[in-house]
C-alpha atoms as a PDB file:
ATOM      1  CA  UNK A   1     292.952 -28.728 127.668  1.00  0.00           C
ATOM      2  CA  UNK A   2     290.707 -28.670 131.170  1.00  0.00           C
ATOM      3  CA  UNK A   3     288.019 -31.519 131.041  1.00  0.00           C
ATOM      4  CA  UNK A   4     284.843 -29.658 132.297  1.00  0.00           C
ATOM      5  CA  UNK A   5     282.704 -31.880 134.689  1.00  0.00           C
ATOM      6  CA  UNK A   6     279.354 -31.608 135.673  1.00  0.00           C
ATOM      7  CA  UNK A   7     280.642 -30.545 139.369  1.00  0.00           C
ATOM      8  CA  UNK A   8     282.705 -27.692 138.187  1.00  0.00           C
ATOM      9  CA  UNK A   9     279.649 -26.608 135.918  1.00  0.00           C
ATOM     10  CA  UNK A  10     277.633 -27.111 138.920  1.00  0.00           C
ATOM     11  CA  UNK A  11     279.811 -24.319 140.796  1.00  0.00           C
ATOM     12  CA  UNK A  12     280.031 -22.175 137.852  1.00  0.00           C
ATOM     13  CA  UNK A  13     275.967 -21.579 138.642  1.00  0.00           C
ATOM     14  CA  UNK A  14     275.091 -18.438 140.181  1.00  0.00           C
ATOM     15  CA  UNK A  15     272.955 -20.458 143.434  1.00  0.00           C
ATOM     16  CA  UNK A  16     269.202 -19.563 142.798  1.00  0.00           C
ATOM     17  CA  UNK A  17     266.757 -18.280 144.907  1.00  0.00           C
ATOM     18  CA  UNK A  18     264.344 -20.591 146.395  1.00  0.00           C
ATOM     19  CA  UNK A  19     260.619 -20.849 145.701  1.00  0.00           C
ATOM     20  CA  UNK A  20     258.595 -18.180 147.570  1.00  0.00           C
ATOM     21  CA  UNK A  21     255.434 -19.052 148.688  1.00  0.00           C
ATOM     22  CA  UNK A  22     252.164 -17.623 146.677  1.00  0.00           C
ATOM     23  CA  UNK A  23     250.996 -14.572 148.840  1.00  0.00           C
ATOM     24  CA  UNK A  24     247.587 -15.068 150.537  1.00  0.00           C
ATOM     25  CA  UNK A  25     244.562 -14.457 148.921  1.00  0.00           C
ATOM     26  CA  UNK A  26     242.386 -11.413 150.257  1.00  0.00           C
ATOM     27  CA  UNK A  27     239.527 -13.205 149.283  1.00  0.00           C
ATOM     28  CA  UNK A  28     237.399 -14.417 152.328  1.00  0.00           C
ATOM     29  CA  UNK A  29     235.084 -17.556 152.204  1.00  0.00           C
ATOM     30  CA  UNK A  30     231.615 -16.392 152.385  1.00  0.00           C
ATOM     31  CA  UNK A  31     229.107 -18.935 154.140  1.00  0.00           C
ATOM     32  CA  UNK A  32     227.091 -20.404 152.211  1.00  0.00           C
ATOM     33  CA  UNK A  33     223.236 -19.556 152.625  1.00  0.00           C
ATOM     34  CA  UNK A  34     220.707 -21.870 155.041  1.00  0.00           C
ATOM     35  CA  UNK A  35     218.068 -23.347 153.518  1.00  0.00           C
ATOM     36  CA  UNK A  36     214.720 -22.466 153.914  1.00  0.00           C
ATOM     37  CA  UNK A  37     213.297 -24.341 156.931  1.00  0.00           C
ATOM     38  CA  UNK A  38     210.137 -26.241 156.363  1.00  0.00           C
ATOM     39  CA  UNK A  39     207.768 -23.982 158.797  1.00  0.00           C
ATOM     40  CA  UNK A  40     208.480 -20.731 156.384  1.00  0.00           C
ATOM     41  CA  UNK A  41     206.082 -19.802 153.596  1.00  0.00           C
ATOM     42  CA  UNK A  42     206.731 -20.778 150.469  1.00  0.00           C
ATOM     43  CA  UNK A  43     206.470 -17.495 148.076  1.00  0.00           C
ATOM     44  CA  UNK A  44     204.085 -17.399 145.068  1.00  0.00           C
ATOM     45  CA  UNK A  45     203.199 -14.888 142.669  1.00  0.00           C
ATOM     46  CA  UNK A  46     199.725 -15.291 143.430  1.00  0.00           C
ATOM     47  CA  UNK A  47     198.683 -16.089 146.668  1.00  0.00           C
ATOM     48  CA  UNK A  48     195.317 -16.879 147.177  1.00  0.00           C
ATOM     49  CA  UNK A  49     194.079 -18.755 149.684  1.00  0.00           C
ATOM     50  CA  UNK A  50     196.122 -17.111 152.574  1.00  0.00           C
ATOM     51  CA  UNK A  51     194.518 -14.162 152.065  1.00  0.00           C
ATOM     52  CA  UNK A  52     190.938 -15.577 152.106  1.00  0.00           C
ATOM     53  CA  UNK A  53     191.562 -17.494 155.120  1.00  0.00           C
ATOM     54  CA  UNK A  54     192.866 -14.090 157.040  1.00  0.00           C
ATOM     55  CA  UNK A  55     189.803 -12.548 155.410  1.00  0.00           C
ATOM     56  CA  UNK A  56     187.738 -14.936 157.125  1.00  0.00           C
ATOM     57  CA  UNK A  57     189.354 -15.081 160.558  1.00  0.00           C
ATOM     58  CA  UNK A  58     189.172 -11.179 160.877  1.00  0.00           C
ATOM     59  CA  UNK A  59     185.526 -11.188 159.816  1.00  0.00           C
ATOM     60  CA  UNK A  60     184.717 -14.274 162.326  1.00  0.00           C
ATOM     61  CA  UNK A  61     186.259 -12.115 165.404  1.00  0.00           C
ATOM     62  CA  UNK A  62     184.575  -9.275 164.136  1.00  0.00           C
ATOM     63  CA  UNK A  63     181.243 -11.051 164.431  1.00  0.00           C
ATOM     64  CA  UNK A  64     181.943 -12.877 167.791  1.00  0.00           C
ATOM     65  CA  UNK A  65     183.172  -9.404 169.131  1.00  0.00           C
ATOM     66  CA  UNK A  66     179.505  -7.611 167.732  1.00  0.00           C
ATOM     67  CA  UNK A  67     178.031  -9.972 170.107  1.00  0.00           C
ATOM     68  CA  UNK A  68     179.624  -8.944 172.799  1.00  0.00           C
ATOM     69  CA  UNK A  69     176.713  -6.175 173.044  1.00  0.00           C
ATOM     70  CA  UNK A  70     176.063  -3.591 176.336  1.00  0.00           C
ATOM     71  CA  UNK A  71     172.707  -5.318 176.637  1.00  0.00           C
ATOM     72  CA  UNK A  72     173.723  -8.765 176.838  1.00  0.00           C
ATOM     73  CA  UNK A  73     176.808  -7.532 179.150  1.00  0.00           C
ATOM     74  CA  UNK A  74     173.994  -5.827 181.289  1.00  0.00           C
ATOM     75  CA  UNK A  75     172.099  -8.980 181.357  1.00  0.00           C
ATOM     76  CA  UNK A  76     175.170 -11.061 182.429  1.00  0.00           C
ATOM     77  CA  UNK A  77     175.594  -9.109 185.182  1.00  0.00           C
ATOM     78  CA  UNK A  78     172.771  -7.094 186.092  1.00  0.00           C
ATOM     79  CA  UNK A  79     173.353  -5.897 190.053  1.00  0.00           C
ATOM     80  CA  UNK A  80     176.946  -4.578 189.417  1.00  0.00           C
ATOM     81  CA  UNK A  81     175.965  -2.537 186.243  1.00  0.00           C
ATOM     82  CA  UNK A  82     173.036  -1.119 187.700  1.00  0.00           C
ATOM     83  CA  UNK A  83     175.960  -0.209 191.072  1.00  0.00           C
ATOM     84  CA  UNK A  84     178.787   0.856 189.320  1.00  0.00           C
ATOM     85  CA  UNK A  85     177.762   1.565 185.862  1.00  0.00           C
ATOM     86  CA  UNK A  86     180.663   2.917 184.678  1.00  0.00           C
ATOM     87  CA  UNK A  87     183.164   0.537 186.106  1.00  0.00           C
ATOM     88  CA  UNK A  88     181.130  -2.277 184.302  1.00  0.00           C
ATOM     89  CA  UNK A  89     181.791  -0.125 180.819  1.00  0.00           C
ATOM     90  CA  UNK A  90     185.663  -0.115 181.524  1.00  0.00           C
ATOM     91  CA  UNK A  91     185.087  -3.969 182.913  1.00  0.00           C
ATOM     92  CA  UNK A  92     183.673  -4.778 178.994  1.00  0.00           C
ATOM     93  CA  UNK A  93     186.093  -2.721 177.446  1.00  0.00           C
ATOM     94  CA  UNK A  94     189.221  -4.896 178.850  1.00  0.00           C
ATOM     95  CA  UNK A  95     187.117  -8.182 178.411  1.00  0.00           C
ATOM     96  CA  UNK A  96     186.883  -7.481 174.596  1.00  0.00           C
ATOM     97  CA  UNK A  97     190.540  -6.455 173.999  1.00  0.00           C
ATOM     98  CA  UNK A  98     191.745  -9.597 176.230  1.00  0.00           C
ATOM     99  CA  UNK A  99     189.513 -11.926 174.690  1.00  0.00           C
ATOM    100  CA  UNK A 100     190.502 -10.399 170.762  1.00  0.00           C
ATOM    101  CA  UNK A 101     194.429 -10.770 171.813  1.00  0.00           C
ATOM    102  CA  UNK A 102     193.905 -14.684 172.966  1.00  0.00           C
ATOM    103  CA  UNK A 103     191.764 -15.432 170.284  1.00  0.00           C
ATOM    104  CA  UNK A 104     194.327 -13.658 167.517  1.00  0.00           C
ATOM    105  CA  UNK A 105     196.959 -15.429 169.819  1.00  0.00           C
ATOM    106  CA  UNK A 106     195.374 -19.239 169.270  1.00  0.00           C
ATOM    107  CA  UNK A 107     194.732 -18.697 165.886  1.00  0.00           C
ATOM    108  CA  UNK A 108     198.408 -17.899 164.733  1.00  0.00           C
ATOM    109  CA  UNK A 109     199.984 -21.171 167.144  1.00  0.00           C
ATOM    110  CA  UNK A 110     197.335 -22.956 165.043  1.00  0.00           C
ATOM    111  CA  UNK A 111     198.465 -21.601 161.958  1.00  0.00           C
ATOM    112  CA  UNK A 112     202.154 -22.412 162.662  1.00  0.00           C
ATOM    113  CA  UNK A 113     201.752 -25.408 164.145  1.00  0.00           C
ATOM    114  CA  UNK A 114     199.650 -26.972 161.646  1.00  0.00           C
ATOM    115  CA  UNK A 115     202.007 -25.083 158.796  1.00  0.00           C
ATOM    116  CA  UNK A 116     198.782 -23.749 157.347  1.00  0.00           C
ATOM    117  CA  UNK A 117     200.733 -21.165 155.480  1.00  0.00           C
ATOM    118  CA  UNK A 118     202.597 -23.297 153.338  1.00  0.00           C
ATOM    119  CA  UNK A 119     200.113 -26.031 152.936  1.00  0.00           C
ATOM    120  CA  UNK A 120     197.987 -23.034 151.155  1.00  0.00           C
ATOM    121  CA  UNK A 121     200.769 -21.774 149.110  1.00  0.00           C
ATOM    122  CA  UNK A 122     201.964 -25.389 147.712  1.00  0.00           C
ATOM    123  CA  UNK A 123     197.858 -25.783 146.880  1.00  0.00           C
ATOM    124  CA  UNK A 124     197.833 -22.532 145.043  1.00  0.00           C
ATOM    125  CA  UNK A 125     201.028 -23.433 143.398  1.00  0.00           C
ATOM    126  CA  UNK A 126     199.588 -27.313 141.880  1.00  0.00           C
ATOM    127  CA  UNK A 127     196.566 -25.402 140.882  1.00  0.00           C
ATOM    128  CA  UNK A 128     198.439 -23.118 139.152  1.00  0.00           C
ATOM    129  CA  UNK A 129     200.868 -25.578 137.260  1.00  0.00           C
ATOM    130  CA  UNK A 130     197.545 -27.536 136.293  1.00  0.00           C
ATOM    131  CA  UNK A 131     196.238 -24.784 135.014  1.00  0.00           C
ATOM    132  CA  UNK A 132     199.057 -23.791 132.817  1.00  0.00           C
ATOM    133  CA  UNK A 133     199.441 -27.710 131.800  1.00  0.00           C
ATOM    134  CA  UNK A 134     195.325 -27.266 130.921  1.00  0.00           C
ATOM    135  CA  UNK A 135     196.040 -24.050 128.932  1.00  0.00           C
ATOM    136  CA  UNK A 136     199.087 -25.766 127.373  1.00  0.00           C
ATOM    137  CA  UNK A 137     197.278 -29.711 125.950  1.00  0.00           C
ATOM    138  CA  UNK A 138     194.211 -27.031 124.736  1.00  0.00           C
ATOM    139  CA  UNK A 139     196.794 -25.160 122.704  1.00  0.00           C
ATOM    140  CA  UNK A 140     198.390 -28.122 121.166  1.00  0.00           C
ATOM    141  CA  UNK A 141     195.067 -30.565 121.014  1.00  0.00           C
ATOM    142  CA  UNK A 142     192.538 -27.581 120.026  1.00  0.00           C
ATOM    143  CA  UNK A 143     188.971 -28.488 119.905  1.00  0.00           C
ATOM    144  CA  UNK A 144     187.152 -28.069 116.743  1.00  0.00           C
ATOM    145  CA  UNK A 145     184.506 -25.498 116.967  1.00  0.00           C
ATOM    146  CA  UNK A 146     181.206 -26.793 117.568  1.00  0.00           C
ATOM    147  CA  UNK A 147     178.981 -26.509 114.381  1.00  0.00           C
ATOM    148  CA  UNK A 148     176.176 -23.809 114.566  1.00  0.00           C
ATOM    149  CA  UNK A 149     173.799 -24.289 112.227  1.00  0.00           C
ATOM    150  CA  UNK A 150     172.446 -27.855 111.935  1.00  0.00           C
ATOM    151  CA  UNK A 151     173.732 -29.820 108.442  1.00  0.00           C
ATOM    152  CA  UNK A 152     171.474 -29.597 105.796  1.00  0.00           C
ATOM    153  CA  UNK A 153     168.859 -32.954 105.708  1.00  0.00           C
ATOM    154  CA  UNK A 154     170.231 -35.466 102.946  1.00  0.00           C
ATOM    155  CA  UNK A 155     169.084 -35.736  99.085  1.00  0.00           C
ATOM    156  CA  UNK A 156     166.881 -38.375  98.648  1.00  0.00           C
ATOM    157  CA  UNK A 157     168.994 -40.935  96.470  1.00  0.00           C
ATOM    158  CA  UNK A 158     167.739 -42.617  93.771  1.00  0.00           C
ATOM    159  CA  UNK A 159     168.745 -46.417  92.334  1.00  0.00           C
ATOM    160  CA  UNK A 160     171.550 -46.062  90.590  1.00  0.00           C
ATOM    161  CA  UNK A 161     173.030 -43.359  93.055  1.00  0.00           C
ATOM    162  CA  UNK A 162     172.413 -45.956  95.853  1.00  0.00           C
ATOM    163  CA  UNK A 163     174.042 -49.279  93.782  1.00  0.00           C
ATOM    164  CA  UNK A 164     177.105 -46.622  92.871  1.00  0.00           C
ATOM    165  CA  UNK A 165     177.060 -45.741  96.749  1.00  0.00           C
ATOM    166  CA  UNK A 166     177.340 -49.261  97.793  1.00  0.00           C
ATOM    167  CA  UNK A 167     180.292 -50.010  95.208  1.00  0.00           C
ATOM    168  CA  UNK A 168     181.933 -47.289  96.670  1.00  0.00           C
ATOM    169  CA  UNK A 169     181.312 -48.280 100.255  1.00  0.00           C
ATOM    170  CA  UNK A 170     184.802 -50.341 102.138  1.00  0.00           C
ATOM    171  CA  UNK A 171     183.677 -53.010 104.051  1.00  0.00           C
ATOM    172  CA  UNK A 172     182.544 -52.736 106.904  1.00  0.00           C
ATOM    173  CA  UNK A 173     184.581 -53.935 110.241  1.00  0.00           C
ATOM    174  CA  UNK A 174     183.355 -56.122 113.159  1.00  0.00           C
ATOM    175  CA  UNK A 175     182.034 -54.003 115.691  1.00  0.00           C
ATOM    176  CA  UNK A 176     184.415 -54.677 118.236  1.00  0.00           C
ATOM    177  CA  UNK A 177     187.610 -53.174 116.316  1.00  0.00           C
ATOM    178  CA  UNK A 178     185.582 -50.188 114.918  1.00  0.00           C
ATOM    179  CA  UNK A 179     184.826 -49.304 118.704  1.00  0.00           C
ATOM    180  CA  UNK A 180     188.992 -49.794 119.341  1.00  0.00           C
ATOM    181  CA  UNK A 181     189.282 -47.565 116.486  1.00  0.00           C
ATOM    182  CA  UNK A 182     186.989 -45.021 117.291  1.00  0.00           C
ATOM    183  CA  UNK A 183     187.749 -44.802 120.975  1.00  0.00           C
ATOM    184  CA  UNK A 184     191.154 -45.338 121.731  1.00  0.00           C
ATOM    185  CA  UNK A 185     191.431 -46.349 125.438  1.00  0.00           C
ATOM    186  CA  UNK A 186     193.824 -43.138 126.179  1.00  0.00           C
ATOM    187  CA  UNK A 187     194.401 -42.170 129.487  1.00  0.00           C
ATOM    188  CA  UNK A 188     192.224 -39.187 130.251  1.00  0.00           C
ATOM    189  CA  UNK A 189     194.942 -36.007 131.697  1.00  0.00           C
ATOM    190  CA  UNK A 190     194.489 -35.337 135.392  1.00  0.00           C
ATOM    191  CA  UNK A 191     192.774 -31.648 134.622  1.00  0.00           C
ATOM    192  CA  UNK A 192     189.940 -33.191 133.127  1.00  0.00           C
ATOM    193  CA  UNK A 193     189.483 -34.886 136.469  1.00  0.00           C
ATOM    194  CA  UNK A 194     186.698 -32.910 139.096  1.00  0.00           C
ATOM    195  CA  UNK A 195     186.956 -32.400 142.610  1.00  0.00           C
ATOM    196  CA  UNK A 196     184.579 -34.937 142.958  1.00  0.00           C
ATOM    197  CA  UNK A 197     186.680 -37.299 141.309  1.00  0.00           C
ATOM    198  CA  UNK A 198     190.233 -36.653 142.931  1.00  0.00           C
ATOM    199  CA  UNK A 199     188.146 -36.960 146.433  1.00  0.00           C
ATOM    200  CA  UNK A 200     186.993 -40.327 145.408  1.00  0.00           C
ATOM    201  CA  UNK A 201     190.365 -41.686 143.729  1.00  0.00           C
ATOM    202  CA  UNK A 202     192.150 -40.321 147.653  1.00  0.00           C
ATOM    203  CA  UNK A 203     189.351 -41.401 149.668  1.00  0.00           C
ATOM    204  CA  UNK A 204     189.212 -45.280 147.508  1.00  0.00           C
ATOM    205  CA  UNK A 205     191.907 -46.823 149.395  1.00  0.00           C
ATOM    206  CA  UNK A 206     191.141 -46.011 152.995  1.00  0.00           C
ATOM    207  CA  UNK A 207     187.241 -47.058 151.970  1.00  0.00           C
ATOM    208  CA  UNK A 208     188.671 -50.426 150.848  1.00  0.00           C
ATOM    209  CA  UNK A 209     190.766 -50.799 153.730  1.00  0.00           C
ATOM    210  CA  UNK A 210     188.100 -49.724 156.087  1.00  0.00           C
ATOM    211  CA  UNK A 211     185.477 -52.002 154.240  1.00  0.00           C
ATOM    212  CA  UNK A 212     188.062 -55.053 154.547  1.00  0.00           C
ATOM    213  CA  UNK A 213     188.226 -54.660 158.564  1.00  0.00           C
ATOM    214  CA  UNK A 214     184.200 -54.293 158.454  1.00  0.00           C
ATOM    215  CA  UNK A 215     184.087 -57.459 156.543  1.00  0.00           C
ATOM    216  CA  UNK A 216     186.014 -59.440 158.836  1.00  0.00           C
ATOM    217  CA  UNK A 217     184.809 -57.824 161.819  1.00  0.00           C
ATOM    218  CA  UNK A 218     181.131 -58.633 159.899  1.00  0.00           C
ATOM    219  CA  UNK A 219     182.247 -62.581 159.680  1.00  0.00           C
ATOM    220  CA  UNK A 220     183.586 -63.204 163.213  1.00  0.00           C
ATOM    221  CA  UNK A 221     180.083 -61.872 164.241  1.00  0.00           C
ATOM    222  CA  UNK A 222     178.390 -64.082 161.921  1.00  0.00           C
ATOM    223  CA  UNK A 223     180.685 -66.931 163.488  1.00  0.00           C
ATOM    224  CA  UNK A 224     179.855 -66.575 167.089  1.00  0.00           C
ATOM    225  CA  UNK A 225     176.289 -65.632 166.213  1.00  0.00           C
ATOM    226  CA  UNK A 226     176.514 -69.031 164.610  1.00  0.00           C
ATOM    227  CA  UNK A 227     177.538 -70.760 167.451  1.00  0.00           C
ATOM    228  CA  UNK A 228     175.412 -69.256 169.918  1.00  0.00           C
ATOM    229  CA  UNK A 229     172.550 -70.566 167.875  1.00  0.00           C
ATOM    230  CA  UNK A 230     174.548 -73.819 167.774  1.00  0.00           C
ATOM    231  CA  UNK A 231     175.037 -74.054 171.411  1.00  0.00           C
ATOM    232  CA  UNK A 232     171.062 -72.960 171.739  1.00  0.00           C
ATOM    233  CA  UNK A 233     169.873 -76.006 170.157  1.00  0.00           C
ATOM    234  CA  UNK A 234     171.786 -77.738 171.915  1.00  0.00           C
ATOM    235  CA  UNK A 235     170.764 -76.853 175.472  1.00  0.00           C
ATOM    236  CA  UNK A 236     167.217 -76.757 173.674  1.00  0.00           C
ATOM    237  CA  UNK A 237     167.678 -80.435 173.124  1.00  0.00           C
ATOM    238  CA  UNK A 238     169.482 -81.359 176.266  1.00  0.00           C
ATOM    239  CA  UNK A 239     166.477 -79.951 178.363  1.00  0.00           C
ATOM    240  CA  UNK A 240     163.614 -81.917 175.753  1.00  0.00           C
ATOM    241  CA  UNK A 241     165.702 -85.221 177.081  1.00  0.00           C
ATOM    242  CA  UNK A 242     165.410 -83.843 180.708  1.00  0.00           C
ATOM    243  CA  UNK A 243     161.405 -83.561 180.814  1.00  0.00           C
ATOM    244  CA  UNK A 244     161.505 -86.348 179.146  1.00  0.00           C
ATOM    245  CA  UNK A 245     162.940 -88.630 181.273  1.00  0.00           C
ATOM    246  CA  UNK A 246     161.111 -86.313 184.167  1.00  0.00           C
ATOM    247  CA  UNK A 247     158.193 -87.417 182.905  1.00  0.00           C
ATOM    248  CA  UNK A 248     159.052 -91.131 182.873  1.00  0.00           C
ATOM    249  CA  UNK A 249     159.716 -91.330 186.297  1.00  0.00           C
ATOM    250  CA  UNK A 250     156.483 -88.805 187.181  1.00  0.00           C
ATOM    251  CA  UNK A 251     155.311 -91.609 185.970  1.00  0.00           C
ATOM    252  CA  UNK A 252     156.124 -94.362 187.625  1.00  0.00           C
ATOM    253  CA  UNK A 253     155.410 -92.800 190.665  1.00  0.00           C
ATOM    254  CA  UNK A 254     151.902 -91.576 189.679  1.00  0.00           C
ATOM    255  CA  UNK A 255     151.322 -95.885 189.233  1.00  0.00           C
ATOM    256  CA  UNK A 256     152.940 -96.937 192.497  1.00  0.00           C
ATOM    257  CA  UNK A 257     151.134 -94.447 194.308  1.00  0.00           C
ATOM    258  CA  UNK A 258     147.414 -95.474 192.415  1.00  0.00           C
ATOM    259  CA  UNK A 259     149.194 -98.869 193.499  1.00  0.00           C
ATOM    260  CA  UNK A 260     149.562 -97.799 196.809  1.00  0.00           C
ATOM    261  CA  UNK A 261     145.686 -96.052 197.053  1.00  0.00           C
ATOM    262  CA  UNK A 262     144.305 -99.234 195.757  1.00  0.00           C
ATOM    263  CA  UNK A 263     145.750-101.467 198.397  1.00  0.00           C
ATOM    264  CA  UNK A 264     144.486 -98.764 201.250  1.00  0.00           C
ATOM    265  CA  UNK A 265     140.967 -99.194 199.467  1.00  0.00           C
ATOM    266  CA  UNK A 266     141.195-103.402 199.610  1.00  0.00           C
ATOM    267  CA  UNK A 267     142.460-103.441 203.424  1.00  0.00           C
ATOM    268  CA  UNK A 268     139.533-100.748 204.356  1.00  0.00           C
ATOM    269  CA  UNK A 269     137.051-102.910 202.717  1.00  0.00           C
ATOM    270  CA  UNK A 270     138.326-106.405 203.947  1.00  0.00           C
ATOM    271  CA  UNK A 271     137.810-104.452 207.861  1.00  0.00           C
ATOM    272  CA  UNK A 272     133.891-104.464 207.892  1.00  0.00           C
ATOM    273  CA  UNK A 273     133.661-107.836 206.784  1.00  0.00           C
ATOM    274  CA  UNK A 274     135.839-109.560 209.760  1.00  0.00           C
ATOM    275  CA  UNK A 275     134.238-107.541 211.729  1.00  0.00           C
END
């Protein structure tokens, strides 16, 4: 008997092939799409505002170019078109297609630069998704019709309808929790709001921060105002003590020199007597 090892068994193998390599794919990569830059338009359904403010532009040019009249080129320049007529014509002519291809020019660098485009179409878009959210709370809060015809005026009640009345009657509640009850203190949705309102509610913080600085600016002045007025009274004061004491020593010399005239009297009468 042969004793079989694992070597011989080993050998006995046909030898296999090795791995091959998966074959490349055909497929190429395909690169992946840039995103819309900022400065581009953002597409709506609806656009409304762009074209109103195109609308506007072309009917603006239209009536600065009207103005541009033959008389009031004429009166411009009056000695060449009464010269050369027809030169002056073709000299209008070119002013008014120059002046429409600058002014067409400025207005769409304005447009881009200030990205008026999309500014409009994100507006028209919130208006839009406020007024499907408006459409939407009205269909699940609807309103109950408002009554037409007035209610009928009330039977006059007599005593034992009013004593089975106030049986019947639940006690009342304090005033301030039927109010709670009655008007809930919900927070009123943002379509209810009016332009009025969501100008306010934007313009509330700058007004407080610009009525802050007008405060303070408002109590410095009052500050040094106050110690002008300060310093005022005091000059005011040092300058009373001034005449004052002028007027002390005004004074004094107004007696030494009545002292001095009184002596010149006595020596010019004692004269005619010695001699």
């Amino acid at each position: 008997m042969t004793r079989t090892t694992r070597r011989s068994v080993d050998k006995d193998k046909p030898p296999q092939n090795p791995e091959m390599p998966p074959p490349p794919s055909n497929t190429t990569t395909k690169p992946l799409p840039e995103p819309p830059s900022s400065e581009d338009p953002i597409t709506v359904h609806k656009r409304i505002r762009t074209p109103l403010l195109d609308k506007v532009f072309e009917k603006s040019l239209k009536a600065s170019l009207a103005g541009i009249t033959p008389e009031a080129w004429n009166k411009c320049f009056p000695t060449p078109t009464v010269k050369r007529p027809e030169q002056m014509k073709e000299v209008r002519k070119k002013f008014c297609e120059i002046y429409e291809l600058n002014v067409r020019k400025n207005f769409q660098d304005i447009v881009s630069s200030r990205k008026l485009l999309a500014s409009l179409d994100n507006l028209d878009i919130l208006i839009s998704e406020a007024q499907v959210r408006k459409t939407r709370f009205l269909e699940e809060n609807p309103q109950p019709p408002l009554p037409m015809n007035p209610p009928p005026p009330p039977k006059p009640l007599d005593d034992k309808d009013k004593d089975k009345e106030k049986e019947s009657e639940p006690p009342k509640e304090p005033p301030a929790e039927a109010e709670t009850k009655e008007n809930p203190n919900q927070p009123q949705p943002i379509h209810n709001f009016t332009a009025e309102d969501l100008y306010i509610s934007h313009l509330h913080p700058i007004l407080k921060l610009q009525s802050s600085r007008l405060e303070s600016l408002k109590q410095a002045q009052q500050a040094s105002i106050d110690s002008l007025i300060k310093r005022r009274e005091e000059q005011q004061a040092e300058i009373k003590q001034l005449i004052e004491i002028l007027e002390k020593r005004l004074s004094v010399v107004d007696e030494a020199a009545q002292g001095v005239k009184e002596i010149l009297e006595m020596d010019a009468d004692g004269d005619p007597m010695e001699s």
